[in-house]
Protein backbone atom coordinates (compact mmCIF):
# COMPACT_ATOMS: atom_id res chain seq x y z
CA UNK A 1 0.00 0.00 0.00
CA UNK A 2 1.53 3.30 -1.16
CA UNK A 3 1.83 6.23 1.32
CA UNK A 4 0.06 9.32 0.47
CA UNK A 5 1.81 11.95 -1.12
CA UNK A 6 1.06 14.66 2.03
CA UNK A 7 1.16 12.96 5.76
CA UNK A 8 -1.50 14.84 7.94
CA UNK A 9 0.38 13.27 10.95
CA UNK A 10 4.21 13.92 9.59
CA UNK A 11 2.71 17.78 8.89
CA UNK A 12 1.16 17.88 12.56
CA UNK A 13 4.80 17.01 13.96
CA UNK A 14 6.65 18.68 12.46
CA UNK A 15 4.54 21.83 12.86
CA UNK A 16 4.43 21.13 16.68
CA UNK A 17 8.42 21.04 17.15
CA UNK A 18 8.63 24.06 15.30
CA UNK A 19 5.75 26.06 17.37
CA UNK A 20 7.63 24.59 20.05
CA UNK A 21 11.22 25.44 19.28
CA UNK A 22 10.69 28.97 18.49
CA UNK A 23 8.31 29.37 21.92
CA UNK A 24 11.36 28.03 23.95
CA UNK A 25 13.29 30.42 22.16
CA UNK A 26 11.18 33.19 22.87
CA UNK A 27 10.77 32.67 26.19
CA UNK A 28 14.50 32.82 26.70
CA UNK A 29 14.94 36.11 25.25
CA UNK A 30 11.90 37.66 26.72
CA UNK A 31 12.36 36.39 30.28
CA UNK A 32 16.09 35.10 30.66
CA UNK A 33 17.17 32.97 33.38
CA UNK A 34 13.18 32.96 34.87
CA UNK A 35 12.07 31.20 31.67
CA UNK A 36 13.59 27.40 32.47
CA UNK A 37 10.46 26.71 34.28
CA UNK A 38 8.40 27.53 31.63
CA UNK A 39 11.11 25.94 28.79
CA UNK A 40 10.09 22.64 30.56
CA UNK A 41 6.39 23.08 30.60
CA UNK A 42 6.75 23.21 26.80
CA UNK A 43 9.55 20.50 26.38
CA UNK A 44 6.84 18.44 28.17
CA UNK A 45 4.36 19.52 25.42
CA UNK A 46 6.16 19.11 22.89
CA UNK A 47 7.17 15.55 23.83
CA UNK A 48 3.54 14.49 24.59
CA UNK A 49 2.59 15.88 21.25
CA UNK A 50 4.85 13.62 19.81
CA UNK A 51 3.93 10.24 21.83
CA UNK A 52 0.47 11.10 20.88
CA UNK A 53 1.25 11.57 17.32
CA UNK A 54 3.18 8.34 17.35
CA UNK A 55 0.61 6.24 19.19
CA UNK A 56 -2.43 7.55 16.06
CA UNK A 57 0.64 6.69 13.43
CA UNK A 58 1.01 3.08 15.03
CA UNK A 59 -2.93 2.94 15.84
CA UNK A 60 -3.58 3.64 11.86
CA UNK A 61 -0.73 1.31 10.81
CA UNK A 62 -2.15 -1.62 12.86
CA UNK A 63 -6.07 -0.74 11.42
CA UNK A 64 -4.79 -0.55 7.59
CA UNK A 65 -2.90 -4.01 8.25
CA UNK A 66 -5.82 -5.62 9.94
CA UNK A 67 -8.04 -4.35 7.00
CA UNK A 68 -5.46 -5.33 4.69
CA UNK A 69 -5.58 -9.30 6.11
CA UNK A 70 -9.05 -9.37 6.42
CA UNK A 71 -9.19 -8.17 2.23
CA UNK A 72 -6.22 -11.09 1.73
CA UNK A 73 -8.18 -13.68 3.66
CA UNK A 74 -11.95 -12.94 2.07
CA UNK A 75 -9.91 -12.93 -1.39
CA UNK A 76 -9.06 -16.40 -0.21
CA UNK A 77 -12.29 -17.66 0.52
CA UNK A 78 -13.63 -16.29 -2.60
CA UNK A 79 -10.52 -18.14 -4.77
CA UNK A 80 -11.43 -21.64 -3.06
């Protein structure tokens, strides 16, 4: 099964480390030494966005391969 030309998911990540990135950033030059608390907060996002991002990649993966059996096995069955 081909991958699409344009991920959703791959888009969404990639977007969300760069929102990210540039709000650490930010926060650093607006606030100096009194922004590590905050830096963390949105490490933490950032990370969760990811393991969340991952876990609809792997839940999609495991749905098109299920559907993808079931088509294989009904094929099958029709053959015999």
């Amino acid at each position: 099964m081909p991958s699409p030309a344009f991920d959703k998911l791959r888009a969404l990540a990639i977007g969300s480390q760069a929102i990210g990135l540039i709000l650490i950033m930010t926060l650093e030059t607006v606030m100096g030494n009194a922004a590590r608390p905050w830096q963390g907060v949105v490490l933490a996002g950032m990370l969760a966005t990811a393991l969340s991002i991952a876990l609809v990649r792997l839940y999609r993966r495991n749905l098109a391969r299920k559907r993808w059996a079931e088509r294989l096995e009904a094929k099958d069955h029709d053959d015999a």
